[in-house]
Protein backbone atom coordinates (compact mmCIF):
# COMPACT_ATOMS: atom_id res chain seq x y z
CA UNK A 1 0.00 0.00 0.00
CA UNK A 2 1.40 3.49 -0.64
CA UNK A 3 2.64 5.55 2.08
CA UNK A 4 0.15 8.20 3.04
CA UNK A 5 2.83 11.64 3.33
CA UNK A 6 0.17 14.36 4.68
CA UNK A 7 -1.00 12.21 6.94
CA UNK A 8 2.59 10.48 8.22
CA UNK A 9 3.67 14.94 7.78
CA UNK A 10 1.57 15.29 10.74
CA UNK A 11 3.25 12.78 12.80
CA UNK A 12 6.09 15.03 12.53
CA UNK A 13 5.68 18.29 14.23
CA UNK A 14 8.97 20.14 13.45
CA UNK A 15 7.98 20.04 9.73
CA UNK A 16 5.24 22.17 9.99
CA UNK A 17 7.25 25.66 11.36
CA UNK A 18 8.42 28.36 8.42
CA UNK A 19 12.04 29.34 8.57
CA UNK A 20 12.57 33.72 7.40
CA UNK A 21 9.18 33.34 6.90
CA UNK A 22 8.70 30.65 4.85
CA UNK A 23 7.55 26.65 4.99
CA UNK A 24 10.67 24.51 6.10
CA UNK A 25 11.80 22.55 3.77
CA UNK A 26 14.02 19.91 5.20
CA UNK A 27 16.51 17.95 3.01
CA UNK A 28 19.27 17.38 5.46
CA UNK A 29 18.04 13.93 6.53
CA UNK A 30 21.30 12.44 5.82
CA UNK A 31 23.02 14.19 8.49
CA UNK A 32 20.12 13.77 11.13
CA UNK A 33 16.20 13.03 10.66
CA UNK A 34 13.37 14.53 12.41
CA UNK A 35 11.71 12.53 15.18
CA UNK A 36 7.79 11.42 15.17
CA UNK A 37 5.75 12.55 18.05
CA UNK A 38 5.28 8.70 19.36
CA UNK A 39 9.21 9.05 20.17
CA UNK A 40 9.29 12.32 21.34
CA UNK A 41 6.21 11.11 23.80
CA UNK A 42 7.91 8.09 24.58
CA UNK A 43 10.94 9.51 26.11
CA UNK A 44 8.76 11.92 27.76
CA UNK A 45 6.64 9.39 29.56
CA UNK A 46 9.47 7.72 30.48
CA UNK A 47 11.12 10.18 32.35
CA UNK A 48 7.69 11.28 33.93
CA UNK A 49 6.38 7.86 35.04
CA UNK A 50 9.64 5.11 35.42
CA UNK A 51 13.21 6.38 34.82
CA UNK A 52 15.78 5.23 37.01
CA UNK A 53 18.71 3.22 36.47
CA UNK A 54 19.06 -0.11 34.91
CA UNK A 55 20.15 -3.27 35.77
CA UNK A 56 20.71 -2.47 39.09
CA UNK A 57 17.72 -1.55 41.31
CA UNK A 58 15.04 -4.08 43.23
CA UNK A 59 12.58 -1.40 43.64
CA UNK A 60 9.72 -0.97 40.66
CA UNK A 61 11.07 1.74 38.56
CA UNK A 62 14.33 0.24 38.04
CA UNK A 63 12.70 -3.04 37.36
CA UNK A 64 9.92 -1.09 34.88
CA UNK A 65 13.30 0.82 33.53
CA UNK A 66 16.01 -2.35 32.56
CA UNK A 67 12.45 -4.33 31.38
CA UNK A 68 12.00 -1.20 28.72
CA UNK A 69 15.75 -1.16 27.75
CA UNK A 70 15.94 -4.82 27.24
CA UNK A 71 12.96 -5.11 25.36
CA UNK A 72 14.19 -1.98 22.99
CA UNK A 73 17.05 -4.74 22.74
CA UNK A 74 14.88 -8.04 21.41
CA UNK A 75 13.42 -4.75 19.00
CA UNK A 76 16.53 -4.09 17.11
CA UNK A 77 17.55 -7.66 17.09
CA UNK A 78 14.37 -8.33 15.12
CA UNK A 79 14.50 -5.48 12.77
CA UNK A 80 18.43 -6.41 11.71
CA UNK A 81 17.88 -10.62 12.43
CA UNK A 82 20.23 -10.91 14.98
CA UNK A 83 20.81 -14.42 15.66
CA UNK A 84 20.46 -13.55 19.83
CA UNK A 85 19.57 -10.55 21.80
CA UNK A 86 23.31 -10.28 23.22
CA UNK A 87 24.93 -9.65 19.79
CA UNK A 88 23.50 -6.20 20.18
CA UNK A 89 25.53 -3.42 21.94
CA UNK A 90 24.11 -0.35 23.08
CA UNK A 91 26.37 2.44 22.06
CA UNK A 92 25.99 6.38 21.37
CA UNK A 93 25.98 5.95 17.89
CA UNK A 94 27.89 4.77 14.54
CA UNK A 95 31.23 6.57 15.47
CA UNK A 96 31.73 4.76 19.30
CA UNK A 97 30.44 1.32 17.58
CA UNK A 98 33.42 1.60 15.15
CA UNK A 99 35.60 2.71 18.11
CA UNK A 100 34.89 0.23 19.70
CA UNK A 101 35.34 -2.06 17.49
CA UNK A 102 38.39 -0.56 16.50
CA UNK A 103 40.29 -0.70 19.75
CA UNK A 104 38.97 -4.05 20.77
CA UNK A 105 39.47 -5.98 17.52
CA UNK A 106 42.54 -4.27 17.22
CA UNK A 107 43.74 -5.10 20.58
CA UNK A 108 42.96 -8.96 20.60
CA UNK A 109 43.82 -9.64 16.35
CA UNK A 110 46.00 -6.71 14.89
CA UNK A 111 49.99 -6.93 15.17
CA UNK A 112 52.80 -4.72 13.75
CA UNK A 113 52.85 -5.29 9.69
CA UNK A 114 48.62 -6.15 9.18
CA UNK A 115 46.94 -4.67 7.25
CA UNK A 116 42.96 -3.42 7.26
CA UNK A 117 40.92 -2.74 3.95
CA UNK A 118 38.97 0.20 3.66
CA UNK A 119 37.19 2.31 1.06
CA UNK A 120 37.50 5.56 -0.80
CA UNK A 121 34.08 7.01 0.29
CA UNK A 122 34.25 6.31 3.80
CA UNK A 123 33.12 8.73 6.15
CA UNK A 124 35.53 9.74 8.73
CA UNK A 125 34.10 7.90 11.09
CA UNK A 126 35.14 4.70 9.50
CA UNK A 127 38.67 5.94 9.07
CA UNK A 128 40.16 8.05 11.64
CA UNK A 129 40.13 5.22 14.28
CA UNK A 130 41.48 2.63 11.94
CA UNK A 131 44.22 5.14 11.41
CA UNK A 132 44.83 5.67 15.44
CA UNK A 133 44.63 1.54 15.43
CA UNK A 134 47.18 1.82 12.52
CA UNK A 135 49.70 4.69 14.80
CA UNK A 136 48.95 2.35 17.87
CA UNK A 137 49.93 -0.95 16.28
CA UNK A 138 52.33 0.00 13.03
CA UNK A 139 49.97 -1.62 10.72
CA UNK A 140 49.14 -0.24 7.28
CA UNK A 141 45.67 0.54 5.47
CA UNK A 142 44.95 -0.41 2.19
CA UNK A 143 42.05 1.35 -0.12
CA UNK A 144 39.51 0.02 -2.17
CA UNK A 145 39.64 2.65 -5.41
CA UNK A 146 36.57 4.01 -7.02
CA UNK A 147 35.54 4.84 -10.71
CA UNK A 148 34.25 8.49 -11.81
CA UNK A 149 30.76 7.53 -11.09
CA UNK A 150 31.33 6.73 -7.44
CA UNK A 151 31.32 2.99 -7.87
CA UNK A 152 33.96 0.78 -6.12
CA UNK A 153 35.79 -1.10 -8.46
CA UNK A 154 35.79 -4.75 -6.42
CA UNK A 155 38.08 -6.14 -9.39
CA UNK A 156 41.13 -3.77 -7.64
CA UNK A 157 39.63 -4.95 -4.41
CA UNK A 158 40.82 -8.55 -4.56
CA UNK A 159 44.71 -7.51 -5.33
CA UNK A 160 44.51 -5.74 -1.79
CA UNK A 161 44.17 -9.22 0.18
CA UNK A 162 47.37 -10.83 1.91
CA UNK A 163 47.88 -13.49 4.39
CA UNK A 164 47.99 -9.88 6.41
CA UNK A 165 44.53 -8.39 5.83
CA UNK A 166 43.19 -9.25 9.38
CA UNK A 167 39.31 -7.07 8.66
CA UNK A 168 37.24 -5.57 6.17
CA UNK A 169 35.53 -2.10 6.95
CA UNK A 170 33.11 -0.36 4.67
CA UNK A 171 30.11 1.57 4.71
CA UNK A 172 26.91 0.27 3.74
CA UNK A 173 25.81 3.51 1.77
CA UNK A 174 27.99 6.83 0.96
CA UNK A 175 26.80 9.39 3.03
CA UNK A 176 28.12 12.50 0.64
CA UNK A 177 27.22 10.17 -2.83
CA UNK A 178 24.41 7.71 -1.93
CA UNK A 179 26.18 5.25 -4.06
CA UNK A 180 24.76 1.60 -2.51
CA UNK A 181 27.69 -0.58 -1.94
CA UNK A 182 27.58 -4.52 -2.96
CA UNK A 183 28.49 -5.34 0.55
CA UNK A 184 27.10 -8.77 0.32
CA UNK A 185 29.43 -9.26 -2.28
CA UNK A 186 32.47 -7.63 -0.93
CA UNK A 187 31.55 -10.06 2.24
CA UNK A 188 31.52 -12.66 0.72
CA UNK A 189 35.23 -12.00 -1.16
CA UNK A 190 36.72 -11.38 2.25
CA UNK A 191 35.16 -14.80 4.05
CA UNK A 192 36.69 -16.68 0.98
CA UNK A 193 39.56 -15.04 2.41
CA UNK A 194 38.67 -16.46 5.88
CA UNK A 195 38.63 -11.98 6.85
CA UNK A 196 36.14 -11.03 8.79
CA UNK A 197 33.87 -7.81 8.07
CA UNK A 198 32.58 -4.42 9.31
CA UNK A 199 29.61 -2.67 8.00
CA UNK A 200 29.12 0.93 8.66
CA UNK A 201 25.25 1.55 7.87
CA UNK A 202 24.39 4.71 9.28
CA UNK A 203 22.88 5.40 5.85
CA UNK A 204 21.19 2.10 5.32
CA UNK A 205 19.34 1.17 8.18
CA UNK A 206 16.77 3.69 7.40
CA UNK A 207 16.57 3.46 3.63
CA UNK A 208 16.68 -0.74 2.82
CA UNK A 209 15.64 -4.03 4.79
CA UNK A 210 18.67 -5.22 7.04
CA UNK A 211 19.35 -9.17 7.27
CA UNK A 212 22.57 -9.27 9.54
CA UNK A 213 22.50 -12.94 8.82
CA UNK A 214 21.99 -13.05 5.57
CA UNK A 215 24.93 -10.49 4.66
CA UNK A 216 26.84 -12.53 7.10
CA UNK A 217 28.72 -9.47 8.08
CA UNK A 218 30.60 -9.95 11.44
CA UNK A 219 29.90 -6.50 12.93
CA UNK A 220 27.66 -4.13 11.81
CA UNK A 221 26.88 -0.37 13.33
CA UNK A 222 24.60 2.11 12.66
CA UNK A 223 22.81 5.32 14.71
CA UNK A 224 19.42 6.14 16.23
CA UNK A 225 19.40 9.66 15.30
CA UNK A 226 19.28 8.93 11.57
CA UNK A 227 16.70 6.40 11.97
CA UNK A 228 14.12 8.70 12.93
CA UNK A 229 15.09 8.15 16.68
CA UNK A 230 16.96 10.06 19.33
CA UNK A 231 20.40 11.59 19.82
CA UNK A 232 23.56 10.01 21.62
CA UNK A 233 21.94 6.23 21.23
CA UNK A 234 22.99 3.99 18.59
CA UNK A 235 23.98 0.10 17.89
CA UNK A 236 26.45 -2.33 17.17
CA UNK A 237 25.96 -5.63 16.02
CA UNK A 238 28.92 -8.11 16.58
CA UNK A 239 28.60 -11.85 16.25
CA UNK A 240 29.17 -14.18 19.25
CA UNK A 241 32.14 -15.45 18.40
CA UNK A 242 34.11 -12.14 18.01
CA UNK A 243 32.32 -10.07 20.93
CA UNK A 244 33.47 -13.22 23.18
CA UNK A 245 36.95 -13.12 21.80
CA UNK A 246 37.70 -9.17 21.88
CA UNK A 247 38.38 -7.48 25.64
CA UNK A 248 35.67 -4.34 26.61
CA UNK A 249 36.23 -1.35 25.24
CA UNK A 250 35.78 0.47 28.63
CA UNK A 251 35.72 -0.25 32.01
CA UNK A 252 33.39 0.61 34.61
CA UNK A 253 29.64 -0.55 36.37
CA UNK A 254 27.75 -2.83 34.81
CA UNK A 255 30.39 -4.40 33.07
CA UNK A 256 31.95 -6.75 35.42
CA UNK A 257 31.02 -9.62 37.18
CA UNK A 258 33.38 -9.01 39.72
CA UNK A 259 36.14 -7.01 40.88
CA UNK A 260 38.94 -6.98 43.29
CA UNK A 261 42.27 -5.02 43.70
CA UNK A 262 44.16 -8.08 41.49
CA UNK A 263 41.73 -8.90 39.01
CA UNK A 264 38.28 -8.22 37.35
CA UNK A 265 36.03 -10.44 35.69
CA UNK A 266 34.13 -9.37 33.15
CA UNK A 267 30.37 -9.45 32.55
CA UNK A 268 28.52 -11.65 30.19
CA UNK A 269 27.67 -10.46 26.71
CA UNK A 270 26.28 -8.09 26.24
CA UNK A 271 26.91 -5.70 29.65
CA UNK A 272 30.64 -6.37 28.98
CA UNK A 273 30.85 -3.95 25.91
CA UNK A 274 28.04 -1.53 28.18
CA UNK A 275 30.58 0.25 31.00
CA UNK A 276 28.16 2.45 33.19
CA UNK A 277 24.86 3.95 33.35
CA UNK A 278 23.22 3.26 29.87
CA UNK A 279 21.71 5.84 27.79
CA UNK A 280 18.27 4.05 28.56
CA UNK A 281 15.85 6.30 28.14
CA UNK A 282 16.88 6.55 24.76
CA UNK A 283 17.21 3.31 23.58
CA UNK A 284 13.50 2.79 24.67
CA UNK A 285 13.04 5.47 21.67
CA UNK A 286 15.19 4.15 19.34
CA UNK A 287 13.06 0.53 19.37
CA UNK A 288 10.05 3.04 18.92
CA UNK A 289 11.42 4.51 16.07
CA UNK A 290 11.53 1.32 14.95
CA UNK A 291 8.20 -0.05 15.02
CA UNK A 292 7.50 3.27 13.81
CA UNK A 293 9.26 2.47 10.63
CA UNK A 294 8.02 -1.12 10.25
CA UNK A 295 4.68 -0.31 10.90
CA UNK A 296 4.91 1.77 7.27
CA UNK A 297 7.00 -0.96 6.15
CA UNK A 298 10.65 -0.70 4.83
CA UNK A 299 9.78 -1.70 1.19
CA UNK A 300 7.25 0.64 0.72
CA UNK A 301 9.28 3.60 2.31
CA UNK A 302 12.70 2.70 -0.09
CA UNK A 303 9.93 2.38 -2.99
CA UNK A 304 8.63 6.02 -2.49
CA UNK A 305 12.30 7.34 -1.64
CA UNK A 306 13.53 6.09 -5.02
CA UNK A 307 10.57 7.92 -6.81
CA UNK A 308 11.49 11.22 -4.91
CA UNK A 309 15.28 10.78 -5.81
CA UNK A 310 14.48 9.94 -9.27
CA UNK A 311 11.76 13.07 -9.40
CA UNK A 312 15.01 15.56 -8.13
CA UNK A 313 17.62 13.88 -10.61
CA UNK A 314 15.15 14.57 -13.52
CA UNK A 315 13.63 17.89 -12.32
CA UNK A 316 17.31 19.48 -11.11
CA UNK A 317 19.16 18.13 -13.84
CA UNK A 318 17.33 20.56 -16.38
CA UNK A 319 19.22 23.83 -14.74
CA UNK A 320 22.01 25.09 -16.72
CA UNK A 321 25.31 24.57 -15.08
CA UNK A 322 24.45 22.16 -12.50
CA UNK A 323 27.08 19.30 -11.57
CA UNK A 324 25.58 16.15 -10.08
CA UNK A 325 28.53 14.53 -7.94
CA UNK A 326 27.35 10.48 -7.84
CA UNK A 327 26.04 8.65 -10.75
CA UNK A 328 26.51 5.13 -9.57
CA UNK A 329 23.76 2.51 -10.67
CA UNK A 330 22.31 1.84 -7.57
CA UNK A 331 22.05 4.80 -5.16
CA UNK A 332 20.14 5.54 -2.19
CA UNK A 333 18.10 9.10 -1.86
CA UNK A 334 20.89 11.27 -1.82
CA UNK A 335 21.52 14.36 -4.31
CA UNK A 336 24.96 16.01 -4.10
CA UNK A 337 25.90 18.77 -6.70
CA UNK A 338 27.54 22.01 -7.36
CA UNK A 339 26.49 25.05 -9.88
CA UNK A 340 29.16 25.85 -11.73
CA UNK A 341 31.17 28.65 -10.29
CA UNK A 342 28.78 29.17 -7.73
CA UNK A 343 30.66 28.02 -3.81
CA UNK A 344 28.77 25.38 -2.25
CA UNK A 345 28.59 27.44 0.74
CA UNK A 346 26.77 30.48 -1.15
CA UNK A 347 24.55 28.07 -2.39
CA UNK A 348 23.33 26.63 1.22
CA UNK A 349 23.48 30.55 2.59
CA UNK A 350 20.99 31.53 0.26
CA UNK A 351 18.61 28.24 0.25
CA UNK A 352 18.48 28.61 3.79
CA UNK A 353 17.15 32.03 3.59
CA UNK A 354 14.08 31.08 1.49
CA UNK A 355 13.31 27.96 4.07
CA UNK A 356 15.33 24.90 2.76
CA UNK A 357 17.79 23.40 4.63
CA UNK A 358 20.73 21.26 3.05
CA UNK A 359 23.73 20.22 3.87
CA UNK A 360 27.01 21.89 2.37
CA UNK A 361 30.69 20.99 2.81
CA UNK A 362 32.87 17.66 2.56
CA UNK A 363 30.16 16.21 4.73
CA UNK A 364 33.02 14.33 6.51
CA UNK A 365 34.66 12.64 3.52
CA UNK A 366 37.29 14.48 2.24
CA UNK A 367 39.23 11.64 0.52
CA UNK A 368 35.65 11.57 -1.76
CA UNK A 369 36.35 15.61 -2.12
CA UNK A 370 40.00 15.43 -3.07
CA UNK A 371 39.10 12.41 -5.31
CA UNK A 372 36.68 14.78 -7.03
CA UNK A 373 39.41 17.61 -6.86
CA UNK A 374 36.49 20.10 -5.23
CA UNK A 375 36.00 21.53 -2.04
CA UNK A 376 32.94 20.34 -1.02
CA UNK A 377 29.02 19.87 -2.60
CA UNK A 378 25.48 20.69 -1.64
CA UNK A 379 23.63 17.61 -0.60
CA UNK A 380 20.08 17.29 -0.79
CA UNK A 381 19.14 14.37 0.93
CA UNK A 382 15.43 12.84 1.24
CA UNK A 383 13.20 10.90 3.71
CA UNK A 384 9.87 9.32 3.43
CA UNK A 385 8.15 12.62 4.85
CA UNK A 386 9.22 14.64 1.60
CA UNK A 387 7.19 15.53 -1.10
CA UNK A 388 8.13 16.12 -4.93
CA UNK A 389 6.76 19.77 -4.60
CA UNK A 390 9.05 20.60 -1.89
CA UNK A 391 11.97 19.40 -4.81
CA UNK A 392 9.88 21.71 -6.85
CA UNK A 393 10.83 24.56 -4.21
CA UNK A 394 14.35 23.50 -4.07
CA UNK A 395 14.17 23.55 -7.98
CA UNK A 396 13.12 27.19 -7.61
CA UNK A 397 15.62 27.86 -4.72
CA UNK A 398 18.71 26.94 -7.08
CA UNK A 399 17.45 29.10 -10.25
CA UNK A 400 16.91 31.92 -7.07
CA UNK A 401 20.79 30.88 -6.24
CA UNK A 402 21.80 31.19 -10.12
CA UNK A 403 20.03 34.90 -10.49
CA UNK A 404 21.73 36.22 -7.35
CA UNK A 405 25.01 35.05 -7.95
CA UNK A 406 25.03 35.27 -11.95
């Protein structure tokens, strides 16, 4: 059934305000969506009726409490098929689940000489703290190339492999191209390889169904705040065998079983990757997020976000001078582009003066950027709540942009 948008519009409040006067236009989902009232009510009715802290209490509320934050658990198991409840890690979001990862794979498997297999279009995120694992451990990175359309070329993939490669990390979707990734694929060429694999899918989770069993991927990390949920709350997914194998990540309550002055033992899975107080309250609205999204249904939300992202291609493509920067096959609803001779920055300055709000910059990928040889792009980026006549307004916006700056 098709997505009703006026009537899932009113389920998000922010959307309705003007900005300078006129109706917000919000294409900046990429970098953080908007929240639907049931979350924003959630987490209010949780801090009015049960918070206190989990895991750790006999009384009611904390009982009430660690049953909400273990239930928001057995939710995101079920919406990514997590083969048990303890594979998933609370964390604050995409960046800390690659941290940790980082650090604790890196401490149990990587030794001077390996070498770790990354991308061209990762976001910094999934690069800065393989580097710091690379400083800490004198071990090398090796790059998976792309072609001018933003497409990684897997062919130049397999020549990066040696009897060192000890993991595979690379995002799901490009955040600053929406180029979809074959990850099931490049999975797949590193298990032949007996090399396990990351997934970074802060820009999947919210746009495609998610089988973490099916991909087979052996970690896999993504955020609540770009999955219509809230701030500072966001998952990793690591299989059994690996979250046994790797020490914590940080120390602290909740994570040990028990302590003295000569030795701790660590907590089960998955409290030992969970050091102190847990950002409950917001992992009870991430899971409602979630059945917020399944209740629409993931198919028919990625149906209606290809139709807007095919609408903006075809409608913004017509102005004269505009550079589209991502032209693989299979992309997700992101449109990043320049006008020629026109700064990206001027461009955003003067959109956001007539109500739409996009994202300008490198949008944390500057290895894309200085593949590109440019500075930076506009990115439009779309969610199920959009509408093709707000790209109409956006349309208007960047012929506004053209006339201004001609």
């Amino acid at each position: 059934m098709p997505l009703d948008i006026l009537k899932i519009r009113k389920d998000f409040p922010i959307l309705s305000q003007q900005v300078y006067g006129k109706p917000l236009v919000y294409f900046d989902n990429a970098a953080t969506t908007q929240k639907p009232l049931k979350v924003i009510d959630t987490i209010s009715e949780a801090y009015k009726m049960y918070n206190s802290n989990i895991h750790r209490g006999v009384h009611h509320l904390s009982e009430k409490s660690s049953e909400a934050y273990e239930n928001a658990r057995a939710v995101v198991q079920k919406f990514i098929n997590a083969k048990f409840s303890y594979e998933i890690i609370f964390t604050r979001g995409t960046t800390e689940s690659i941290n940790l990862v980082a650090f604790s794979f890196g401490e149990r498997y990587i030794r001077e000489g390996d070498e770790i297999i990354l991308s061209t279009m990762e976001h910094h995120s999934n690069l800065v703290p393989w580097q710091m694992l690379c400083e800490r451990k004198k071990a090398k990175l090796k790059v998976i190339p792309m072609n001018a359309n933003g497409e990684l070329i897997l062919d130049e993939m397999d020549k990066l492999f040696t009897p060192k490669t000890k993991i595979v990390a690379v995002t799901h979707i490009s955040n600053s191209l929406g180029t979809i990734n074959p990850i099931k694929e490049i999975i797949k060429k590193a298990h032949d390889r007996k090399v396990p694999v990351l997934i970074d899918a802060a820009q999947s989770v919210q746009h495609t169904k998610i089988d973490v069993q099916d991909l087979d991927c052996d970690f896999f990390a993504f955020s609540g705040h770009k999955l219509y949920g809230p701030t500072g709350i966001g998952v990793l997914y690591g299989k059994e065998e690996y979250l046994n194998e790797i020490p914590p990540y940080q120390g602290g309550g909740d994570m040990i079983h028990h302590v003295t002055f000569e030795k701790t033992v660590y907590n089960k899975l998955p409290f030992k990757f969970e050091a102190g107080t847990a950002n409950y309250i917001d992992a009870i609205g991430l899971a409602v997020a979630i059945d917020y999204l399944t209740t629409l249904g993931i198919y028919e939300i990625a149906m209606y976000e290809h139709e807007l992202l095919q609408y903006a291609a075809s409608k913004l493509q017509t102005i004269e001078d505009l550079i589209v920067y991502g032209n693989a096959k299979y992309k997700s609803s992101v449109f990043s582009f320049l006008l020629k001779g026109i700064h990206h920055y001027d461009t955003g300055m003067i959109l956001d003066k007539l109500g739409i709000a996009v994202r300008t910059g490198s949008h944390c990928t500057q290895p894309v950027m200085d593949f590109l040889k440019i500075p930076g792009t506009v990115r439009a980026s779309f969610a199920f709540y959009n509408t093709k006549e707000e790209i109409d307004v956006l349309y208007e916006g960047l012929l506004k942009v053209k006339q201004m700056m001609s």
